[in-house]
PDB file of N, CA and C in Angstrom:
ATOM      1  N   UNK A   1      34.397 -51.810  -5.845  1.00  0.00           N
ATOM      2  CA  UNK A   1      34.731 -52.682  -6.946  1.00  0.00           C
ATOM      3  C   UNK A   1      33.808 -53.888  -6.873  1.00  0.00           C
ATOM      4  N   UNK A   2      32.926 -54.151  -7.479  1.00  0.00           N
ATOM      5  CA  UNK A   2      32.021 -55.247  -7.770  1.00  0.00           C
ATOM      6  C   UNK A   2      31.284 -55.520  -6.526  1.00  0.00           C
ATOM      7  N   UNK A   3      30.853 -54.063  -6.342  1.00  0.00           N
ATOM      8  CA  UNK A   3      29.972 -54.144  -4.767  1.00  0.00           C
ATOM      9  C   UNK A   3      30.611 -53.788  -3.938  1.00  0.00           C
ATOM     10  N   UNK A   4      31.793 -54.188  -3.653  1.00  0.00           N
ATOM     11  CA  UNK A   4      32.976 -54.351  -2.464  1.00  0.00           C
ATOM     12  C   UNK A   4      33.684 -52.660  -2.355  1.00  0.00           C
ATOM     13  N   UNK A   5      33.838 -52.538  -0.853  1.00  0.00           N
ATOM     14  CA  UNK A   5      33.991 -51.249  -0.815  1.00  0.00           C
ATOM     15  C   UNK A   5      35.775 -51.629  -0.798  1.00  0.00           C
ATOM     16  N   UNK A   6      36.849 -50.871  -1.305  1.00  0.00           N
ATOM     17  CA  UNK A   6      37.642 -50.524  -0.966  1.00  0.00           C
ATOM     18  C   UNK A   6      38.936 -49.950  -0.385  1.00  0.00           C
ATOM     19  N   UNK A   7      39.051 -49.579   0.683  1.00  0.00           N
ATOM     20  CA  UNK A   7      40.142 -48.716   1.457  1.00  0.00           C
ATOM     21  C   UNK A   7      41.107 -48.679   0.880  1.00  0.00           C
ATOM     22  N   UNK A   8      42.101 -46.995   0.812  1.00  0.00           N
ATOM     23  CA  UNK A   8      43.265 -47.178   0.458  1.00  0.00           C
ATOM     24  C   UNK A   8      43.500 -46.020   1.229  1.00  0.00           C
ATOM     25  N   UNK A   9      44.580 -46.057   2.047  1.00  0.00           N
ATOM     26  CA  UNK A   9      45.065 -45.029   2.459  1.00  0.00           C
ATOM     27  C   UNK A   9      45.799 -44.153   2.092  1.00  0.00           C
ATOM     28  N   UNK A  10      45.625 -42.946   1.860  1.00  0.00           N
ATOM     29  CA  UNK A  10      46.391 -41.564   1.223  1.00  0.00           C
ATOM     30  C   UNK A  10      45.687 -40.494   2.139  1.00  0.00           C
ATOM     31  N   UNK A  11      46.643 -39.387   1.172  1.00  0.00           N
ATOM     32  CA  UNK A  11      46.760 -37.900   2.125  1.00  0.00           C
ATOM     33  C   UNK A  11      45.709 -37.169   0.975  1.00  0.00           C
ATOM     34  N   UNK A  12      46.108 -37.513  -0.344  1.00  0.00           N
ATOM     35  CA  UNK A  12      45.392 -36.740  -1.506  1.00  0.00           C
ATOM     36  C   UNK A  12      44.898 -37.601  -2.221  1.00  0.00           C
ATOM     37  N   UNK A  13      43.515 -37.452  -2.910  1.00  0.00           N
ATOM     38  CA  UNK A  13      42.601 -38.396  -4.015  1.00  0.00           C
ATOM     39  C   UNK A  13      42.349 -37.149  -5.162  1.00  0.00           C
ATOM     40  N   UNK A  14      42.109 -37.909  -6.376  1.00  0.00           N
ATOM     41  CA  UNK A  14      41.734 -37.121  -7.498  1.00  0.00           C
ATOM     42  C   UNK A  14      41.355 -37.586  -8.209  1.00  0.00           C
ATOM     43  N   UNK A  15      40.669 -37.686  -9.512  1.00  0.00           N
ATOM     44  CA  UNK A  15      39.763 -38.162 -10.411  1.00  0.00           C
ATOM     45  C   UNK A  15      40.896 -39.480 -11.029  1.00  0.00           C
ATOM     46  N   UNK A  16      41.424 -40.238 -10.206  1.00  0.00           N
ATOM     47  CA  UNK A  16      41.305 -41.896 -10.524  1.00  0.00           C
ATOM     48  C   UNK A  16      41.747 -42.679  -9.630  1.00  0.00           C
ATOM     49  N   UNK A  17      41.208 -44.242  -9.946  1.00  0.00           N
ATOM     50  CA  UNK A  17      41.095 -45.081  -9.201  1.00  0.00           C
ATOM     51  C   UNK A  17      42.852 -45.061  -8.115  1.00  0.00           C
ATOM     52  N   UNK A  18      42.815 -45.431  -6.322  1.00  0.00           N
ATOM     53  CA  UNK A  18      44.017 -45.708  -5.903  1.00  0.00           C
ATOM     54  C   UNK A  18      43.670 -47.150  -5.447  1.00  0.00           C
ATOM     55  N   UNK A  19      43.050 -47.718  -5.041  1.00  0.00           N
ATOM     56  CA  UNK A  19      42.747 -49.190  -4.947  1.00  0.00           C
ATOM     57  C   UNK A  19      43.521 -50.044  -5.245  1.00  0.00           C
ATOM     58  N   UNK A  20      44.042 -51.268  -4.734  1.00  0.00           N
ATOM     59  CA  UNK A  20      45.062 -51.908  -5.342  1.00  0.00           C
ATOM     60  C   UNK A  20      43.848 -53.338  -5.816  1.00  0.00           C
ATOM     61  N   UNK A  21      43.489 -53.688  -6.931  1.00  0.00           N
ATOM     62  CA  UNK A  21      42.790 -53.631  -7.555  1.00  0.00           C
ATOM     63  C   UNK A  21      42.545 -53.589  -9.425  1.00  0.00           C
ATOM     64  N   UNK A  22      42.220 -54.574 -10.043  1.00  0.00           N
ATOM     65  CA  UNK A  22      42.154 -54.068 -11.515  1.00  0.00           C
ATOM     66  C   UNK A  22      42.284 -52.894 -12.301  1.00  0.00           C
ATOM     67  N   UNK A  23      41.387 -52.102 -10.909  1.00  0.00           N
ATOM     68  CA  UNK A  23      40.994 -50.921 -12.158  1.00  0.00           C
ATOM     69  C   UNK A  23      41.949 -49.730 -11.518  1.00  0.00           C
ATOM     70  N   UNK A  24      43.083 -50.082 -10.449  1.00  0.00           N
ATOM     71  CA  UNK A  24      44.305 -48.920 -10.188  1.00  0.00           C
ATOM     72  C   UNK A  24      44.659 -48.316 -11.231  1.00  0.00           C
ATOM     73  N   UNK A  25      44.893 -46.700 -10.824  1.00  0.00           N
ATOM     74  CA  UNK A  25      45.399 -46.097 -12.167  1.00  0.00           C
ATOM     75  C   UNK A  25      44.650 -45.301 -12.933  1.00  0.00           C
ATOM     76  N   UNK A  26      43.176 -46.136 -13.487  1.00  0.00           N
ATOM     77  CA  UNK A  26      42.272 -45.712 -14.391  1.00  0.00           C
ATOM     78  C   UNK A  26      42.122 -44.669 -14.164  1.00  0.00           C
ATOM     79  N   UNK A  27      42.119 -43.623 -14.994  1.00  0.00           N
ATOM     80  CA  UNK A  27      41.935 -42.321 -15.137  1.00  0.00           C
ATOM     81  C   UNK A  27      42.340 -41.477 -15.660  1.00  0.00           C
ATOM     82  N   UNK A  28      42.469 -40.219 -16.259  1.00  0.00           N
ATOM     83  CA  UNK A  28      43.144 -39.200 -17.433  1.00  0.00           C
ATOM     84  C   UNK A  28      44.228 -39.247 -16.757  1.00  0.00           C
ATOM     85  N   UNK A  29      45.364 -38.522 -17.478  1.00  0.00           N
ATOM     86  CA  UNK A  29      46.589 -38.279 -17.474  1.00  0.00           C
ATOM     87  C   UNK A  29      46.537 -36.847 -17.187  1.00  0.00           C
ATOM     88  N   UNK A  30      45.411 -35.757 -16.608  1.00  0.00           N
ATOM     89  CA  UNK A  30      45.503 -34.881 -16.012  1.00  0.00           C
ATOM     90  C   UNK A  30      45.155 -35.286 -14.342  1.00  0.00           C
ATOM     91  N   UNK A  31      44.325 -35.933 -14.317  1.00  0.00           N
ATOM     92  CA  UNK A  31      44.081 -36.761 -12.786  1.00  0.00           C
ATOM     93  C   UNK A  31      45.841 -37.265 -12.581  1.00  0.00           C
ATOM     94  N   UNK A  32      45.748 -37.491 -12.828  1.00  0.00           N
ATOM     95  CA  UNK A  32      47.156 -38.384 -12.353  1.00  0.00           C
ATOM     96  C   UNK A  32      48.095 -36.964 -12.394  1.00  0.00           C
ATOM     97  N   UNK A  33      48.284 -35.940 -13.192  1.00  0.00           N
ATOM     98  CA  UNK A  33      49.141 -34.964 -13.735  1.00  0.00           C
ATOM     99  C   UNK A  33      48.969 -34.390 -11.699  1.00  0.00           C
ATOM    100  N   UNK A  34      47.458 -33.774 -11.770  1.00  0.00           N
ATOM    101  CA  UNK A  34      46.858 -33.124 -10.429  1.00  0.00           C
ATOM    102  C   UNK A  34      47.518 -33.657  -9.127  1.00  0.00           C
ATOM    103  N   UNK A  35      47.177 -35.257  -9.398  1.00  0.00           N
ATOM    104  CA  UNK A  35      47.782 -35.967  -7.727  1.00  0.00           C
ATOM    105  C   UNK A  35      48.869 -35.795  -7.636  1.00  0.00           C
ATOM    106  N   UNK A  36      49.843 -36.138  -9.067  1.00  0.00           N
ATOM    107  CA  UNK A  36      51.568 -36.024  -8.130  1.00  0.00           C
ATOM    108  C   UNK A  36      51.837 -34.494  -7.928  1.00  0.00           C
ATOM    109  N   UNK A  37      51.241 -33.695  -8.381  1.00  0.00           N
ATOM    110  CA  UNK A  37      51.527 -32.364  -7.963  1.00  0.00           C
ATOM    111  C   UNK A  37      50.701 -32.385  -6.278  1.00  0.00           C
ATOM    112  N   UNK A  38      50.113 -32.697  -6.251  1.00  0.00           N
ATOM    113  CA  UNK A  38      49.234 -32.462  -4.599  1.00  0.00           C
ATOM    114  C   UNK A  38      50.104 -33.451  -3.420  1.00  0.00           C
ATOM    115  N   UNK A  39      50.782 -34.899  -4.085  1.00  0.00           N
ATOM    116  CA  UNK A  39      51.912 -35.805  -3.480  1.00  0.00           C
ATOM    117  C   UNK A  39      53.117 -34.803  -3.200  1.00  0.00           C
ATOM    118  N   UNK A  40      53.146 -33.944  -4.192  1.00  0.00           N
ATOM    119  CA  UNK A  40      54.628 -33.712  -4.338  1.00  0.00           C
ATOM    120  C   UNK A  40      54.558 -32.374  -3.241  1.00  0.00           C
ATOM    121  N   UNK A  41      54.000 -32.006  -2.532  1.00  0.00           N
ATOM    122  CA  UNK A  41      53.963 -30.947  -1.046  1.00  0.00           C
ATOM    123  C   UNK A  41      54.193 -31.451  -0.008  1.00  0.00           C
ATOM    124  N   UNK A  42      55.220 -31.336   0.467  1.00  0.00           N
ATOM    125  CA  UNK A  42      55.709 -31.784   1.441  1.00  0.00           C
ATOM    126  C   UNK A  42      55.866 -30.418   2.829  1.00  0.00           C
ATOM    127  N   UNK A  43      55.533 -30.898   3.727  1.00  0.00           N
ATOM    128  CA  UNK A  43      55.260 -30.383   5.120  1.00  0.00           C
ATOM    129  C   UNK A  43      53.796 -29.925   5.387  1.00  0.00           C
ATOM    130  N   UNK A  44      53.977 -29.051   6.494  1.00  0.00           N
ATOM    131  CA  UNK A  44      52.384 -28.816   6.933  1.00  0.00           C
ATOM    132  C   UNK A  44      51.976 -27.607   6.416  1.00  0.00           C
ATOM    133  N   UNK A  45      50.817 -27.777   6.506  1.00  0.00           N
ATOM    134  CA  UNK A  45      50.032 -26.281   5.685  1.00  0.00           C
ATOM    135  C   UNK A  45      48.843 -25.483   6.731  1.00  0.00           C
ATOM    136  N   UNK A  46      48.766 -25.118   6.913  1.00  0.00           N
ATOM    137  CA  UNK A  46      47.756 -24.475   7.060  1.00  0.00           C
ATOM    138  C   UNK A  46      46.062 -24.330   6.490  1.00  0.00           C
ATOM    139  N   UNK A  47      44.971 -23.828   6.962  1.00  0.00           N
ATOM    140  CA  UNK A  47      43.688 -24.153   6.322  1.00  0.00           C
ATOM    141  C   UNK A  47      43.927 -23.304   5.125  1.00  0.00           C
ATOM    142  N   UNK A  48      44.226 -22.260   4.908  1.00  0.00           N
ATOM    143  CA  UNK A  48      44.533 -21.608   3.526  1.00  0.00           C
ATOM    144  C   UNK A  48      45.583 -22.262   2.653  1.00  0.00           C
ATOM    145  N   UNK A  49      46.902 -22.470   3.283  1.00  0.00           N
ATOM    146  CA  UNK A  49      47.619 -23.241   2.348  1.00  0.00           C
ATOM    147  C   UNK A  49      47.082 -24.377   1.546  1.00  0.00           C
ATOM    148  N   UNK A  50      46.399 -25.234   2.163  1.00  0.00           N
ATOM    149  CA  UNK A  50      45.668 -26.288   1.564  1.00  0.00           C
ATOM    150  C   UNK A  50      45.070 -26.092   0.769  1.00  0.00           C
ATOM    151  N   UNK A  51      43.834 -24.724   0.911  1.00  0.00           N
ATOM    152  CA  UNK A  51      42.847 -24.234  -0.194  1.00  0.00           C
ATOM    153  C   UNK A  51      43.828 -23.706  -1.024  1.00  0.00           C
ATOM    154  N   UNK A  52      44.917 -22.817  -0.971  1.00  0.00           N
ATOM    155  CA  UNK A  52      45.645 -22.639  -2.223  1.00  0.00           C
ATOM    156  C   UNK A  52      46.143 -23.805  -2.992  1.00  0.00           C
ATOM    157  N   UNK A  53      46.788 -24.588  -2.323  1.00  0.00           N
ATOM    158  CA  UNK A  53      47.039 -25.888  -3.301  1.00  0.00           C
ATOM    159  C   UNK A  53      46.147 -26.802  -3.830  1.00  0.00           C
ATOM    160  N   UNK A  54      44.771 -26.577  -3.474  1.00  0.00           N
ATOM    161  CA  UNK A  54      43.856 -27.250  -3.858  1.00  0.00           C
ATOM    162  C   UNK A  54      43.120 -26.754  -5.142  1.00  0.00           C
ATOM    163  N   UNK A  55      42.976 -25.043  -5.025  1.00  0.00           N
ATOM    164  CA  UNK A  55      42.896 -23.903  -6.038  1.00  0.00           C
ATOM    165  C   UNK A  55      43.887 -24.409  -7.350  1.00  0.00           C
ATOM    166  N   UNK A  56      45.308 -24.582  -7.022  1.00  0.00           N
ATOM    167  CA  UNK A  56      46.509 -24.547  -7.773  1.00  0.00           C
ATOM    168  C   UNK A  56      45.885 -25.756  -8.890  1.00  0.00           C
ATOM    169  N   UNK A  57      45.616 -26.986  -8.123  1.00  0.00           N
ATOM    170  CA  UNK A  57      45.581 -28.255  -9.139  1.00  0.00           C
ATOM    171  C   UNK A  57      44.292 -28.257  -9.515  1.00  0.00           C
ATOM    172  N   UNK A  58      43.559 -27.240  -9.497  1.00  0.00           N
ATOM    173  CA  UNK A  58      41.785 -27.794  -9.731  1.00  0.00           C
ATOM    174  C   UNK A  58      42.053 -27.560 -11.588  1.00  0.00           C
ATOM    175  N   UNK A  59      40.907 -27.921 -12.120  1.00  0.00           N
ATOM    176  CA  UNK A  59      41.124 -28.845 -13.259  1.00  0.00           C
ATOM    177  C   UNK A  59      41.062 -27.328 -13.728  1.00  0.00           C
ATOM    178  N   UNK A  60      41.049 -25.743 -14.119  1.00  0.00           N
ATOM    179  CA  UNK A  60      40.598 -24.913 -14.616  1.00  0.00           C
ATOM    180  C   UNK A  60      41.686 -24.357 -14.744  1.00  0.00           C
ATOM    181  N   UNK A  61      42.851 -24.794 -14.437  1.00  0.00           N
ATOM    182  CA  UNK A  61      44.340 -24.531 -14.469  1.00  0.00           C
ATOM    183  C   UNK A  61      45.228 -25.351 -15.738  1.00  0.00           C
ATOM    184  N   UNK A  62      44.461 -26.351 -16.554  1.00  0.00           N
ATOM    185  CA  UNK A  62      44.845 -27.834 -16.947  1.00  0.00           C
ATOM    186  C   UNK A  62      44.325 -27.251 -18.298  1.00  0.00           C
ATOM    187  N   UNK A  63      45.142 -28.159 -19.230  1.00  0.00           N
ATOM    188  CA  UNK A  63      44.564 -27.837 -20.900  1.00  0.00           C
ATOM    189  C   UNK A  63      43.123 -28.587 -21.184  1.00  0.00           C
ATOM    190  N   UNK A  64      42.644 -28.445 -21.317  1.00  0.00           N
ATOM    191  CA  UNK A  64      41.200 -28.684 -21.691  1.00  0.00           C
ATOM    192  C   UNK A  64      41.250 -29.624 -22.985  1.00  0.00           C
ATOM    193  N   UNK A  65      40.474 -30.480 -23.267  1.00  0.00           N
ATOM    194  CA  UNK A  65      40.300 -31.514 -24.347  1.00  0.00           C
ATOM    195  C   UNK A  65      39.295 -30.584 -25.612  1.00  0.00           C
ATOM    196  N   UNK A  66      39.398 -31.011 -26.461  1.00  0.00           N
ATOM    197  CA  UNK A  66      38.696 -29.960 -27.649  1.00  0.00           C
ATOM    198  C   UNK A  66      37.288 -30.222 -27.117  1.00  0.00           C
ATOM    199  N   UNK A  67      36.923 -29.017 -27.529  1.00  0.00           N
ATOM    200  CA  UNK A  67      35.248 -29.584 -27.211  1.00  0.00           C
ATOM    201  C   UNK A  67      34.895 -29.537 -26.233  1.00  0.00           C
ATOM    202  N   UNK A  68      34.927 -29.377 -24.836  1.00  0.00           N
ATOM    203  CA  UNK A  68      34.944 -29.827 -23.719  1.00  0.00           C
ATOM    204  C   UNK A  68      35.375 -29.437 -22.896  1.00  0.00           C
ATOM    205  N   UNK A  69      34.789 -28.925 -21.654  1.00  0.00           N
ATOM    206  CA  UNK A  69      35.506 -28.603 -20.305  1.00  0.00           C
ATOM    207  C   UNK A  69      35.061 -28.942 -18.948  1.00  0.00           C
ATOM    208  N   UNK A  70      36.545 -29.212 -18.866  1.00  0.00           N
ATOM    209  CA  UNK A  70      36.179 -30.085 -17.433  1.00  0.00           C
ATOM    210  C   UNK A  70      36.533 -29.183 -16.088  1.00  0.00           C
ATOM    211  N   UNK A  71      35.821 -29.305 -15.110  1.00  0.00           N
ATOM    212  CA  UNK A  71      35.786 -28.373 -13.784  1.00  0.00           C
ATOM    213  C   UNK A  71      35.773 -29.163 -12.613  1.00  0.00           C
ATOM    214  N   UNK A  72      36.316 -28.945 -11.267  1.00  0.00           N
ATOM    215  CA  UNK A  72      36.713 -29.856 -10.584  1.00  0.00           C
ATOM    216  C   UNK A  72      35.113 -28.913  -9.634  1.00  0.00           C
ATOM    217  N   UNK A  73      34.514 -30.001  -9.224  1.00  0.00           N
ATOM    218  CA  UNK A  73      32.818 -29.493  -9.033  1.00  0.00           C
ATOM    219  C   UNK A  73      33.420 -29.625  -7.388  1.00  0.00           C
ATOM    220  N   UNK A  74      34.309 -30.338  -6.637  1.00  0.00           N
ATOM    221  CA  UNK A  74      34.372 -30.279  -5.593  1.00  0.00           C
ATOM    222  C   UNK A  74      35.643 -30.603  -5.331  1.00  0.00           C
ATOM    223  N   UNK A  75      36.353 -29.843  -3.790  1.00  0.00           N
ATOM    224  CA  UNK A  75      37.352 -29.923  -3.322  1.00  0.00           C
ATOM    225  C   UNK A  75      36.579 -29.938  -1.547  1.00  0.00           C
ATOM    226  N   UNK A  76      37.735 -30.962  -0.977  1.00  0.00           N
ATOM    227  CA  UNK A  76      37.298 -30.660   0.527  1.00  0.00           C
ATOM    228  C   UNK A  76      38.776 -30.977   1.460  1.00  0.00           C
ATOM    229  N   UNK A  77      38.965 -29.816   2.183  1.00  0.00           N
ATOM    230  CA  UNK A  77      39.884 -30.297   3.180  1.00  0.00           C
ATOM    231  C   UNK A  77      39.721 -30.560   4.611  1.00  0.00           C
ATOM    232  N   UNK A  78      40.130 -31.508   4.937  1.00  0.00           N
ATOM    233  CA  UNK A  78      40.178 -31.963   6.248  1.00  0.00           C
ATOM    234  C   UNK A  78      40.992 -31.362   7.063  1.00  0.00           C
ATOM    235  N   UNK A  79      40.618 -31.070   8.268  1.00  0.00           N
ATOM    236  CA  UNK A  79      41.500 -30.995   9.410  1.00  0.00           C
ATOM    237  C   UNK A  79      40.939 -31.967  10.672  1.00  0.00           C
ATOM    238  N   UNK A  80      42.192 -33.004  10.626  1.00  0.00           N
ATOM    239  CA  UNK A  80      41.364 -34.076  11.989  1.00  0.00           C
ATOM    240  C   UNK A  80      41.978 -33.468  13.006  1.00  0.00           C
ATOM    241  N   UNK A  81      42.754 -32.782  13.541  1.00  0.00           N
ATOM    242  CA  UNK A  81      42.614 -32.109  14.621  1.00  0.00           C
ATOM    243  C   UNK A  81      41.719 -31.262  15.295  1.00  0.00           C
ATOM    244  N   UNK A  82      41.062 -30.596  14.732  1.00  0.00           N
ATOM    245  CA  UNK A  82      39.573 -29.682  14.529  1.00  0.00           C
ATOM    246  C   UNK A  82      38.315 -30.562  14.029  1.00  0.00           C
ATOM    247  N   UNK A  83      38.800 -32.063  13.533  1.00  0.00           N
ATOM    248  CA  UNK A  83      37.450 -32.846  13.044  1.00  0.00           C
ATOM    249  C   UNK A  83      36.622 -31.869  12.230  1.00  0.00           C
ATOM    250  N   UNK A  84      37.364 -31.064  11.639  1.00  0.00           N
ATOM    251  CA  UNK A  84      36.324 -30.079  10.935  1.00  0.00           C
ATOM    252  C   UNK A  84      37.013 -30.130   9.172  1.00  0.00           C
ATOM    253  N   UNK A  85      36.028 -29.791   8.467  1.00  0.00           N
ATOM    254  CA  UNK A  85      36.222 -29.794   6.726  1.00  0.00           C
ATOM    255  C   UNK A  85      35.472 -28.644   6.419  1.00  0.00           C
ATOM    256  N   UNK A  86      36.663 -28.816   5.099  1.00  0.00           N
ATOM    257  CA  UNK A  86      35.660 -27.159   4.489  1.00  0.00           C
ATOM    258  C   UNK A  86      35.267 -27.475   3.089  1.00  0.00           C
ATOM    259  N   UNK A  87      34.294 -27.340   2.524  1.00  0.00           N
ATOM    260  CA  UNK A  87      34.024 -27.859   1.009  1.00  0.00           C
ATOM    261  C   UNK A  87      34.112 -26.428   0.487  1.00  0.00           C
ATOM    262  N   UNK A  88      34.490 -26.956  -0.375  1.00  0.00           N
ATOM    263  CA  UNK A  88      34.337 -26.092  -1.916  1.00  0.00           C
ATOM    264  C   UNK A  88      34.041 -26.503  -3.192  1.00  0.00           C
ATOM    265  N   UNK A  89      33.206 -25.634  -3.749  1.00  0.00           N
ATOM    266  CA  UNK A  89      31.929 -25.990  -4.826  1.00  0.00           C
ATOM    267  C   UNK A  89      32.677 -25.297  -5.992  1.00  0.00           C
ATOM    268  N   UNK A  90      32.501 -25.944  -7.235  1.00  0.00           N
ATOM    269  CA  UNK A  90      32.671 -25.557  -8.712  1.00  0.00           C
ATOM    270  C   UNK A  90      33.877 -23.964  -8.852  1.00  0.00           C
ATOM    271  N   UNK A  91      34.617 -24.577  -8.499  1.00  0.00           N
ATOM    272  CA  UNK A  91      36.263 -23.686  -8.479  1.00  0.00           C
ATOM    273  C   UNK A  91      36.048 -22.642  -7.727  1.00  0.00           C
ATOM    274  N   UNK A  92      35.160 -22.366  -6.599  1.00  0.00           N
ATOM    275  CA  UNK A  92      35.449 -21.316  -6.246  1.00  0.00           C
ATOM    276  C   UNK A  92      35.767 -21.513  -4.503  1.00  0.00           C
ATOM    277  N   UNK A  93      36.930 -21.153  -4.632  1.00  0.00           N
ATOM    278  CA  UNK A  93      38.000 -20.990  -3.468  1.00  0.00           C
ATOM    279  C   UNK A  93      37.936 -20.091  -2.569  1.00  0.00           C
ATOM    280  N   UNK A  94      37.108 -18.933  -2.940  1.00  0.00           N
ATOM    281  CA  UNK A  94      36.912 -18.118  -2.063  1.00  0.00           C
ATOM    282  C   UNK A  94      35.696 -18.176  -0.992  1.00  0.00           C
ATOM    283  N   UNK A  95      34.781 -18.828  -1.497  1.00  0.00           N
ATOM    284  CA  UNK A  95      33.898 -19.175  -0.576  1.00  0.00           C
ATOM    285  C   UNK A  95      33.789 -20.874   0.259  1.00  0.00           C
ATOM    286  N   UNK A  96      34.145 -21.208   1.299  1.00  0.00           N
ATOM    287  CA  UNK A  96      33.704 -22.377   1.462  1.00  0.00           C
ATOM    288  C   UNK A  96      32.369 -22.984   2.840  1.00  0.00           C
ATOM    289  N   UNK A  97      31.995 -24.402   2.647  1.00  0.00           N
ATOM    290  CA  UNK A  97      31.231 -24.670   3.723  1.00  0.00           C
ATOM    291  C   UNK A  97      32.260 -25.355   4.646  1.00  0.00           C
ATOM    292  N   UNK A  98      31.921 -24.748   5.915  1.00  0.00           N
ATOM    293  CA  UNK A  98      32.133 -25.614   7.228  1.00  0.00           C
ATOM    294  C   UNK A  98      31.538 -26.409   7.501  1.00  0.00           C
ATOM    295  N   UNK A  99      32.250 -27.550   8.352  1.00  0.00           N
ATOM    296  CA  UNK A  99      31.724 -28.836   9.084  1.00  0.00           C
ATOM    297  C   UNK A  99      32.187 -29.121  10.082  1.00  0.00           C
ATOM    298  N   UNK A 100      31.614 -29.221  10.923  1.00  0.00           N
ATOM    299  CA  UNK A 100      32.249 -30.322  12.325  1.00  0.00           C
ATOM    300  C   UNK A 100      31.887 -31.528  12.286  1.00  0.00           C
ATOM    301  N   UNK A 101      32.981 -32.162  12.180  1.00  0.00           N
ATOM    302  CA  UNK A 101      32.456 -33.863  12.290  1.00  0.00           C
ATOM    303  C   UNK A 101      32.066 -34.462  13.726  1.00  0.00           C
ATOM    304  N   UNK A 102      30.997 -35.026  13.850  1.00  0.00           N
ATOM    305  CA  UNK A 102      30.996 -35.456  14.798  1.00  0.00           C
ATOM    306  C   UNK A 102      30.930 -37.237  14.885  1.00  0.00           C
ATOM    307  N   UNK A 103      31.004 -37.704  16.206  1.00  0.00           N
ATOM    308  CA  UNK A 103      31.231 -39.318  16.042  1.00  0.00           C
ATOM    309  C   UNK A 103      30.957 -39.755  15.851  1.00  0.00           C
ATOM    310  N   UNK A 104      29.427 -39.838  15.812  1.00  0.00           N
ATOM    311  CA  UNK A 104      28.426 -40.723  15.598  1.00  0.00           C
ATOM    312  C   UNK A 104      28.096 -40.218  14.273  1.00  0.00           C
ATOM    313  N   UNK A 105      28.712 -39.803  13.470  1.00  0.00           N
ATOM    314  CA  UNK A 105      29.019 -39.804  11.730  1.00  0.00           C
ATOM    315  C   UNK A 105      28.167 -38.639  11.343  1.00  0.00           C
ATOM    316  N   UNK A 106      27.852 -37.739  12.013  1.00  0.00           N
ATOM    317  CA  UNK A 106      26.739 -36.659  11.633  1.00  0.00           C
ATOM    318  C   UNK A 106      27.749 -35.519  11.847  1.00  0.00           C
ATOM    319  N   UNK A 107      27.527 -34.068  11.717  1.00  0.00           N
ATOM    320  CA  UNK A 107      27.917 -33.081  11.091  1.00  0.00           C
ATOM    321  C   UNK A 107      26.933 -32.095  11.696  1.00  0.00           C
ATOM    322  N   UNK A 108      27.976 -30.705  11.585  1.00  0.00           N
ATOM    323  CA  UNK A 108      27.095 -29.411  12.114  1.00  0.00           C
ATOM    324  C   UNK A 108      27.620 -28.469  11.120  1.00  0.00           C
ATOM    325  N   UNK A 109      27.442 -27.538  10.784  1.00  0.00           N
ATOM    326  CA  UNK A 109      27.971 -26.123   9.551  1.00  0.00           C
ATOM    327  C   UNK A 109      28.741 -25.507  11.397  1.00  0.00           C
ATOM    328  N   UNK A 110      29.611 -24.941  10.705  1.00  0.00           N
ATOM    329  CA  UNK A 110      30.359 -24.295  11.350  1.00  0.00           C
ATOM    330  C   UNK A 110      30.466 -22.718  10.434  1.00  0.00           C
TER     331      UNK A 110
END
């Protein structure tokens, strides 16, 4: 926000602002539709469970605006127990990249 980096702590982010901050909130009413569905899972999941619920809310599931379609170009889940993430590219769930995080802020493909 005006240069200034932000922190906000959460479990799930989605296409709008959580910042406490002016611009909190800003964002479609399918962003917001996506997060309380991704809030609203309660307990632990597994690395697939996650990719299914991540599959579930990606924007290709959502009514589309005339004219226009919107695609959720990236999803990534964390596991900090494993320090490892898996990305996933332009809705597709079935394939993802591995990562190992490492400390000194760099990364390996797993």
């Amino acid at each position: 926000m005006d240069g200034e980096m932000l922190v906000t702590e959460t479990k799930v982010v989605t296409n709008h602002s959580l910042a406490d901050c002016e611009k909190q909130g800003v964002g479609s009413e399918q962003s917001h539709l996506r997060f309380d569905t991704l809030s609203a899972h309660t307990g632990p999941a597994d690395e697939m469970g996650v990719r299914d619920l991540l599959e579930f809310v990606a924007q290709k599931n959502y009514p589309q605006t005339v004219g226009s379609y919107e695609k959720t170009m990236w999803s990534i889940a964390y596991c900090p127990e494993g320090r490892c993430a898996d990305f996933y590219f332009a809705e597709n769930y079935e394939h993802s990249y591995g990562m190992l995080l490492l400390e000194k802020g760099s990364f390996l493909k797993r």
